[in-house]
N, C-alpha and C. Protein backbone atom coordinates (compact mmCIF):
# COMPACT_ATOMS: atom_id res chain seq x y z
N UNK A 1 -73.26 -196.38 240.05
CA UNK A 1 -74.48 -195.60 240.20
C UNK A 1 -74.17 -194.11 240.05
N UNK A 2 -73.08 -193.30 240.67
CA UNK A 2 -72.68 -192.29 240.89
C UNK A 2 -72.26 -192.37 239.30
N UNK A 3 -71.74 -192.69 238.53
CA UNK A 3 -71.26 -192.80 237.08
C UNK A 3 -72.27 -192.52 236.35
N UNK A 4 -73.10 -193.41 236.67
CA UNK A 4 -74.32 -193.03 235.61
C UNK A 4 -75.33 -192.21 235.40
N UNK A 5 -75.37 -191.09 237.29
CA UNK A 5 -76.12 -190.07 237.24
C UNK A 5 -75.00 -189.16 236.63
N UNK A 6 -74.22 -188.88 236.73
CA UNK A 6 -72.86 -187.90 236.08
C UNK A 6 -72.61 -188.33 234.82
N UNK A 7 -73.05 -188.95 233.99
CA UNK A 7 -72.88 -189.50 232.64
C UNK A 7 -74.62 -189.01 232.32
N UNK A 8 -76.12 -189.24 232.83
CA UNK A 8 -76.89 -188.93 232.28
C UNK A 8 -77.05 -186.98 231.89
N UNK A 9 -76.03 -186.52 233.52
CA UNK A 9 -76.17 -185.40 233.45
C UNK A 9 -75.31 -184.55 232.40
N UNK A 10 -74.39 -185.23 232.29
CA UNK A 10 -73.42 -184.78 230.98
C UNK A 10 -74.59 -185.06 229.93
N UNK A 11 -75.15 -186.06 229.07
CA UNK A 11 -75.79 -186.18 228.40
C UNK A 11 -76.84 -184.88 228.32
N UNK A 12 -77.67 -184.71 229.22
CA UNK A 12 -78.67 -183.98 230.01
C UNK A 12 -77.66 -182.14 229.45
N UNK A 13 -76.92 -181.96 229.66
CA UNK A 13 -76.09 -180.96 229.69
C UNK A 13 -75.76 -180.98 227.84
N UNK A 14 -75.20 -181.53 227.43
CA UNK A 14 -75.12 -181.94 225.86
C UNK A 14 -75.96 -181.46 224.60
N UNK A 15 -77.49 -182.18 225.69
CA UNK A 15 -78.73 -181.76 224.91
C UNK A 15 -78.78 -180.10 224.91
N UNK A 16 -78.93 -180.15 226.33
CA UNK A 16 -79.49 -178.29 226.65
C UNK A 16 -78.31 -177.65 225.79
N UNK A 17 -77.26 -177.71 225.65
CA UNK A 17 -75.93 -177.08 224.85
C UNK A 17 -76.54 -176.79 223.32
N UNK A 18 -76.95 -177.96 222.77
CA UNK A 18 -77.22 -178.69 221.63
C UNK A 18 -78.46 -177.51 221.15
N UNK A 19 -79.07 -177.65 222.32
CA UNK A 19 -80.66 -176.88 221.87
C UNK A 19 -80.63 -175.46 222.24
N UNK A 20 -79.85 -174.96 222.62
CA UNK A 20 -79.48 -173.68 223.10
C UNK A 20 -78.44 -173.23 221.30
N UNK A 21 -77.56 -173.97 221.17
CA UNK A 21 -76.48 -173.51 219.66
C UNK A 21 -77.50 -173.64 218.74
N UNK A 22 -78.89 -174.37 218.65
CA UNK A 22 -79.96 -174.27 217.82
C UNK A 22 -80.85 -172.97 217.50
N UNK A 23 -81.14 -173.12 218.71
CA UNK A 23 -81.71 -170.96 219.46
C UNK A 23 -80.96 -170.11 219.00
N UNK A 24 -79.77 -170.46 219.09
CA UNK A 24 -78.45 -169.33 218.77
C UNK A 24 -78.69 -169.30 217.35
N UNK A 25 -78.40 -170.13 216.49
CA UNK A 25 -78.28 -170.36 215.10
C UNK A 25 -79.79 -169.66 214.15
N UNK A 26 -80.71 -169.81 215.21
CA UNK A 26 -81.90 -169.82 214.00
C UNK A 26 -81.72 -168.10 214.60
N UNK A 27 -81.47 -167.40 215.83
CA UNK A 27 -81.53 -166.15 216.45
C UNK A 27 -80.75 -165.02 215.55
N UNK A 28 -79.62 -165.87 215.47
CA UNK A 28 -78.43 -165.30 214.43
C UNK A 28 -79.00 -165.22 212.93
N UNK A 29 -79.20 -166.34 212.35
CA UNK A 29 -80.01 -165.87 211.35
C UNK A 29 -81.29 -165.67 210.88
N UNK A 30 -81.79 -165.33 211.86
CA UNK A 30 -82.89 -164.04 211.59
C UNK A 30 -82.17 -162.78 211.92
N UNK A 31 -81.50 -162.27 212.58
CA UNK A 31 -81.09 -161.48 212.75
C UNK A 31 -80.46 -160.42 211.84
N UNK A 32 -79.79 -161.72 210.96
CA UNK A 32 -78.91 -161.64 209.47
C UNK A 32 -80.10 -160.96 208.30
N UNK A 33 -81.43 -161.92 208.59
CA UNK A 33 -82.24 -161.40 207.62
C UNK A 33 -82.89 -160.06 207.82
N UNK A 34 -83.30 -159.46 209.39
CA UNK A 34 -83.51 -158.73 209.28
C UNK A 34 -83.01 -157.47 209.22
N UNK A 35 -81.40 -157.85 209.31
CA UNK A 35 -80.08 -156.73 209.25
C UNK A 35 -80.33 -156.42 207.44
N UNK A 36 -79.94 -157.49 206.52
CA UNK A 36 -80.71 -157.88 205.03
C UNK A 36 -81.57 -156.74 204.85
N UNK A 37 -82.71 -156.89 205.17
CA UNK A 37 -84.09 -155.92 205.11
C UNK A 37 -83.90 -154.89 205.20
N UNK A 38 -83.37 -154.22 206.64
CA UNK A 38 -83.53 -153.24 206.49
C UNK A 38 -81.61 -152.08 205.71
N UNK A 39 -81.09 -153.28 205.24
CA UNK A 39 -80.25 -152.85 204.53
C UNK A 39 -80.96 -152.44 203.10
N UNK A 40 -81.71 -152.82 202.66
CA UNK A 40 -82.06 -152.81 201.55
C UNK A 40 -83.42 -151.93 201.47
N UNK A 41 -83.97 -151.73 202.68
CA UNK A 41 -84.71 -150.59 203.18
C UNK A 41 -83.92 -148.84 203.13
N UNK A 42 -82.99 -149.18 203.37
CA UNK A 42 -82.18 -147.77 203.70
C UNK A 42 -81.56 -147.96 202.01
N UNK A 43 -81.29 -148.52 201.28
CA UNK A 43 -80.85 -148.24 199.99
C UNK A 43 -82.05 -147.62 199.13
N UNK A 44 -83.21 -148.35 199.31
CA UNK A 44 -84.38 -147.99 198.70
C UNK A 44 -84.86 -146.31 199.17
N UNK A 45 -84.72 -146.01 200.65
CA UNK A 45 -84.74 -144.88 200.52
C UNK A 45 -83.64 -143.68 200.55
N UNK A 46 -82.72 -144.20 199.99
CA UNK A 46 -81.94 -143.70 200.00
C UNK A 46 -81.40 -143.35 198.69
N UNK A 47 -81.77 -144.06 197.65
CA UNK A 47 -82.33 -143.94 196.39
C UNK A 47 -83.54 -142.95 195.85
N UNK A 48 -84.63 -143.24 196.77
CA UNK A 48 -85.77 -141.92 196.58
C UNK A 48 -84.93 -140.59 197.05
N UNK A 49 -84.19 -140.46 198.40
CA UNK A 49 -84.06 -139.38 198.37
C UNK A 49 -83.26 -138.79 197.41
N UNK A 50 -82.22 -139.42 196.77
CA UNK A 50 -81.58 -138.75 195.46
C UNK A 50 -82.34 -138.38 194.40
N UNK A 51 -83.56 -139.24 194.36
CA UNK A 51 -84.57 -138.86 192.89
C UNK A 51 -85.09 -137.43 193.46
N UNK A 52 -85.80 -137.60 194.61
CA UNK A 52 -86.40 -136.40 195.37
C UNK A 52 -85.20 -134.88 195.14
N UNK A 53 -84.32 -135.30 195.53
CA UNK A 53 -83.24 -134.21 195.63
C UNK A 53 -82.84 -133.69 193.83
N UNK A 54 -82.79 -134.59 192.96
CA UNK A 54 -82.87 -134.16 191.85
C UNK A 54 -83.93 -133.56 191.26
N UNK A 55 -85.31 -133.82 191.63
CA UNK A 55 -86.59 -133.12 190.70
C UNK A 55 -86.33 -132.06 191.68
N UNK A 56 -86.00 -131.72 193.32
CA UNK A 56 -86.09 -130.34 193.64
C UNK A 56 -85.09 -129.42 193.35
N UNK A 57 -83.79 -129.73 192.67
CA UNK A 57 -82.85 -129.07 191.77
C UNK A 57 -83.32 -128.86 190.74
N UNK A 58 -84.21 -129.21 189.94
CA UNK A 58 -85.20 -129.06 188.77
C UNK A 58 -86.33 -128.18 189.03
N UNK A 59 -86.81 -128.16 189.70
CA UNK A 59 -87.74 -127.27 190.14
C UNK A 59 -87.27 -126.07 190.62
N UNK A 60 -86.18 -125.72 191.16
CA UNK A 60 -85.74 -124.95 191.73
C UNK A 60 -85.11 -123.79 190.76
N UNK A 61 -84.51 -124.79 189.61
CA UNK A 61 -84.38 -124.38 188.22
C UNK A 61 -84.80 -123.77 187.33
N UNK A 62 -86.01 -124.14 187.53
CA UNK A 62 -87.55 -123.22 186.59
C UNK A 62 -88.11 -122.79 187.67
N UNK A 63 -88.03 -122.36 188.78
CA UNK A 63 -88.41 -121.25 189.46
C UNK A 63 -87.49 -120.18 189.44
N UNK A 64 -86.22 -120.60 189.28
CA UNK A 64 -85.04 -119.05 188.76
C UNK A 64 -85.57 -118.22 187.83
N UNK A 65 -85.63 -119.68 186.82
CA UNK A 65 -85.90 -119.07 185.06
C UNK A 65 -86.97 -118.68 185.54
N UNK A 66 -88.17 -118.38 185.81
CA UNK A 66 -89.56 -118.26 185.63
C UNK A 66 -89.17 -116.57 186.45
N UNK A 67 -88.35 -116.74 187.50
CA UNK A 67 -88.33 -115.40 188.49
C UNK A 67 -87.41 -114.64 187.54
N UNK A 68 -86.21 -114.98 186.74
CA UNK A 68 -85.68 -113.60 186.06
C UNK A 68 -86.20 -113.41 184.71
N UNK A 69 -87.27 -114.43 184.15
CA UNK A 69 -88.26 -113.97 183.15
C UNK A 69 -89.25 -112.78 183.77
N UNK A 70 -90.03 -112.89 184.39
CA UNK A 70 -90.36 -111.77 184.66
C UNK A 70 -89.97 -111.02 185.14
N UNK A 71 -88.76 -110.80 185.96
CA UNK A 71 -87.89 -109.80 186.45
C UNK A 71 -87.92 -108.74 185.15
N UNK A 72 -87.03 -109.90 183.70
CA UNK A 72 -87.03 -108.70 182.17
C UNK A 72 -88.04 -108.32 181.89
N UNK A 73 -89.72 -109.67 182.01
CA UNK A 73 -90.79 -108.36 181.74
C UNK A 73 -90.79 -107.24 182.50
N UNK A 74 -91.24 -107.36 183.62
CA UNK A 74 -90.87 -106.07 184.28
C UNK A 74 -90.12 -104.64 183.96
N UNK A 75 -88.98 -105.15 183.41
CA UNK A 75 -87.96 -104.20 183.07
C UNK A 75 -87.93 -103.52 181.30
N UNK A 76 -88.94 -104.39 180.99
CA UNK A 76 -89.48 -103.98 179.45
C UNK A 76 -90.69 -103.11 179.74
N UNK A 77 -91.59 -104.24 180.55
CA UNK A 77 -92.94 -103.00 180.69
C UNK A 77 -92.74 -101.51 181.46
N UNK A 78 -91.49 -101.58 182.28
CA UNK A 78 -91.12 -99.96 183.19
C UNK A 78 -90.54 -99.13 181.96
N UNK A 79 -90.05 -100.10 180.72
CA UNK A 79 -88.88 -99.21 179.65
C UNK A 79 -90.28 -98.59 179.37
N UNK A 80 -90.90 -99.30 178.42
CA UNK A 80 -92.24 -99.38 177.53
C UNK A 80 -93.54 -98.01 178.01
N UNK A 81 -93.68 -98.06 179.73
CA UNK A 81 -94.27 -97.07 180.23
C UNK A 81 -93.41 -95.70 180.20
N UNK A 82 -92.42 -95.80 180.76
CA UNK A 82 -91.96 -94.44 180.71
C UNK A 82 -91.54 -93.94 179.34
N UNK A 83 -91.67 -94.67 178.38
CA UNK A 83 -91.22 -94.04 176.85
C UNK A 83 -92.56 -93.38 176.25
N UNK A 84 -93.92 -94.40 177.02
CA UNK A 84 -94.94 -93.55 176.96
C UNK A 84 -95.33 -92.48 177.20
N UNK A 85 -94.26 -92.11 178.63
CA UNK A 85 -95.17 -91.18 179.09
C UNK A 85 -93.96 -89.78 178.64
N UNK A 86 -92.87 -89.97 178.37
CA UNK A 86 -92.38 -89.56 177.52
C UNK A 86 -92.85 -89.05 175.90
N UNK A 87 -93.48 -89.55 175.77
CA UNK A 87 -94.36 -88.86 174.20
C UNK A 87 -95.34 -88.36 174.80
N UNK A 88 -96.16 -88.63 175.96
CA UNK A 88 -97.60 -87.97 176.04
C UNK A 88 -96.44 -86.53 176.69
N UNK A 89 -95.77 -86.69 177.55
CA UNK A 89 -95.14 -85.15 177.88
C UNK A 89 -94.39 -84.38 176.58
N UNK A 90 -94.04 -85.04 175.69
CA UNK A 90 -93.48 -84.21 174.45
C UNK A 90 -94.79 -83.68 173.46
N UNK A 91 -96.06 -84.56 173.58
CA UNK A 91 -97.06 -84.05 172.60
C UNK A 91 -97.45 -83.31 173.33
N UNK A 92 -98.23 -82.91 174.95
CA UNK A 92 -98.23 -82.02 175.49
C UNK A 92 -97.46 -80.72 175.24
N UNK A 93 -96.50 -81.12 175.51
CA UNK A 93 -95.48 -79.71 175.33
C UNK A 93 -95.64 -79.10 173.62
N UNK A 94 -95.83 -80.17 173.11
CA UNK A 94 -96.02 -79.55 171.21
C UNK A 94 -97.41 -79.18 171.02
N UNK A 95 -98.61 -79.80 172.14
CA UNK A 95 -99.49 -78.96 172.19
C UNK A 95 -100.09 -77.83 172.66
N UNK A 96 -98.82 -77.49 173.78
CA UNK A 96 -99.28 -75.74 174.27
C UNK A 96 -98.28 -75.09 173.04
N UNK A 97 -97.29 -75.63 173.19
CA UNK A 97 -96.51 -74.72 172.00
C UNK A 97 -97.60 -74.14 170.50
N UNK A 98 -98.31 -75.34 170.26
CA UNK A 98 -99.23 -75.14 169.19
C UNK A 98 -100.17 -74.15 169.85
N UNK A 99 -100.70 -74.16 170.72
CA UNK A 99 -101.53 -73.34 171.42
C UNK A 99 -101.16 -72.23 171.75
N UNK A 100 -100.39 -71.48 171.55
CA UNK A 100 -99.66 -70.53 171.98
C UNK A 100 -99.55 -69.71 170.45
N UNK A 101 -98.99 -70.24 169.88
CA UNK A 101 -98.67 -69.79 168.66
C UNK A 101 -100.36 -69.37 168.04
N UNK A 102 -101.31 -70.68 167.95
CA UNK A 102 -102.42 -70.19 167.98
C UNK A 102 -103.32 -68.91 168.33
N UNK A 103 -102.65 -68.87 169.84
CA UNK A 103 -103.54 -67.64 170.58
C UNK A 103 -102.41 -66.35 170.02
N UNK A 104 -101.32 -66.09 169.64
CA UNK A 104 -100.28 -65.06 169.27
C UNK A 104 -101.16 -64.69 167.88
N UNK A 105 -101.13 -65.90 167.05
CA UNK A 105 -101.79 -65.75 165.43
C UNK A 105 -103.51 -64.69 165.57
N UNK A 106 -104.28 -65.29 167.11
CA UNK A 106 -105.30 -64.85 166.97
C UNK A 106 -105.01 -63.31 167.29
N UNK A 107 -104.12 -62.76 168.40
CA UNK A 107 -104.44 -61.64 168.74
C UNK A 107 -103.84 -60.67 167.59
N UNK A 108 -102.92 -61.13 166.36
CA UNK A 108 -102.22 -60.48 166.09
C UNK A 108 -103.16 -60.15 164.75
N UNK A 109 -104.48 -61.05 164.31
CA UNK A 109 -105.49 -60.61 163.44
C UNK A 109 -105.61 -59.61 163.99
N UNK A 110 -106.46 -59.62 165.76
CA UNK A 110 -107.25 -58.89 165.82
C UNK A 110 -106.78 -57.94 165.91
N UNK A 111 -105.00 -57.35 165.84
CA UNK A 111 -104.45 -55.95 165.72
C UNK A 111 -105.00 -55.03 165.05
């Protein structure tokens, strides 16, 4: 009698073992799959961020070019103005000179 409650309970014990390494097994692999996932989650973005990181090296690129393009306009339109204003001060100056000579020519009729 004593045998056969200690033999059902081993049995009894066997099962629960049995159904517990089952729990374990299906626990473990899900676990596996969702280790899987989000492995392949972190590659995926980890992949965008290199695309991301390359178009903002590209962009960053043609915002140089774009900033020392107009830096040279700049440095053409400051040449370009002051060469202007350089002739309006030389025709000035060739126009009092003319004016001068003018007013000398007039007084020297009216001698």
């Amino acid at each position: 009698r004593k045998i056969e409650e200690l033999e059902d309970n081993l049995e009894s014990l066997k099962r629960k073992l049995a159904n517990k390494d089952n729990e374990n097994s299906h626990s473990l692999m899900q676990k596996e799959r969702m280790l899987k996932d989000y492995k392949g989650l972190l590659e995926k973005s980890e992949t965008q961020r290199d695309g991301l990181k390359t178009e903002v090296e590209a962009l960053k690129g043609r915002l140089d070019s774009i900033i020392a393009n107009k830096k040279e306009q700049e440095i053409v339109e400051q040449r370009n103005l002051e060469d202007e204003i350089s002739n309006l001060k030389n025709g000035l100056e060739d126009f009092q000179k003319l004016s001068e000579l003018l007013q000398k020519e007039k007084e020297l009729k009216l001698q």
